[in-house]
Protein backbone atom coordinates (compact mmCIF):
# COMPACT_ATOMS: atom_id res chain seq x y z
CA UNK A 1 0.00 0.00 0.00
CA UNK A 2 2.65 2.51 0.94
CA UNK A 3 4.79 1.53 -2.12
CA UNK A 4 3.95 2.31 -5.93
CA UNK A 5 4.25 -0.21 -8.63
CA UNK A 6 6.45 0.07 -11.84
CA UNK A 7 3.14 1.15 -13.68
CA UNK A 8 2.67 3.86 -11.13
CA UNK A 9 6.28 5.49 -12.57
CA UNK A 10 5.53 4.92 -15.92
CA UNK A 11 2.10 6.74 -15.72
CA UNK A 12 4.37 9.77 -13.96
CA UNK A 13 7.18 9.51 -16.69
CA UNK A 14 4.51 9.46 -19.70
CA UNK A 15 2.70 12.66 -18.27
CA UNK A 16 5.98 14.40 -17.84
CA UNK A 17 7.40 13.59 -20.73
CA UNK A 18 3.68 15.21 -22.76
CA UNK A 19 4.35 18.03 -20.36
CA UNK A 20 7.92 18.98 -21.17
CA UNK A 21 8.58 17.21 -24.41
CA UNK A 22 11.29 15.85 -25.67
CA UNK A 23 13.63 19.35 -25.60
CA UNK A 24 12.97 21.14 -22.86
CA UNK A 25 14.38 18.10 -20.13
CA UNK A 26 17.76 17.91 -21.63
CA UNK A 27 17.83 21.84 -21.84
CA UNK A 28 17.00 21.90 -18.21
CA UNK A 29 19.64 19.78 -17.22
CA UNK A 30 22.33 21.79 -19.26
CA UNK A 31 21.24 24.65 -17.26
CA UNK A 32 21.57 22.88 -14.08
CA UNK A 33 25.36 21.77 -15.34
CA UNK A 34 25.95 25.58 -16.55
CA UNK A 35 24.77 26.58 -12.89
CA UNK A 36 27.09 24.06 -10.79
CA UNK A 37 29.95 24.83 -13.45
CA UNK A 38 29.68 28.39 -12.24
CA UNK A 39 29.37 28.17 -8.57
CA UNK A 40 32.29 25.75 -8.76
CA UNK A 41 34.43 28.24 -10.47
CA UNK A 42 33.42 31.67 -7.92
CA UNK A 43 34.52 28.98 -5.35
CA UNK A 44 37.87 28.24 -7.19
CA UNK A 45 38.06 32.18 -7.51
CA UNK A 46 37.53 33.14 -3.76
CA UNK A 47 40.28 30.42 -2.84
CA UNK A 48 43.26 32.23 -4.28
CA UNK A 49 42.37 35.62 -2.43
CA UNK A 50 41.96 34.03 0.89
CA UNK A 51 45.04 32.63 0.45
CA UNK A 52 46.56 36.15 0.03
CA UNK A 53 44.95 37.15 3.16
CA UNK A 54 46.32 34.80 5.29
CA UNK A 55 50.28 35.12 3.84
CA UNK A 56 50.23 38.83 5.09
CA UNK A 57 52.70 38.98 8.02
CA UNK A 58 50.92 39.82 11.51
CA UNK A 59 52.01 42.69 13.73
């Protein structure tokens, strides 16, 4: 009862699928790669000037 059958997900797959169509899910996902790309490059960007920061000698 608490479980759903493999018919269950393929009635939810089908009526995605006519929702989005073929296109727009792959385009979706390369926005979600474009988006993690670029938060994992301002990280890689921040790093460096931290860095800097903490080579400055202390009086």
């Amino acid at each position: 009862m608490g479980s759903f059958s493999i018919w269950h997900w393929l009635i939810v797959l089908a009526v995605v699928m006519l929702l989005f169509g073929r296109g727009k899910i792959p385009e979706l996902m390369g926005d979600v790669a474009k988006g993690i790309k670029a938060f994992k490059t301002g990280l890689n960007e921040d790093e460096p000037a931290a860095l800097d920061n903490d080579l400055s000698p202390r009086l």
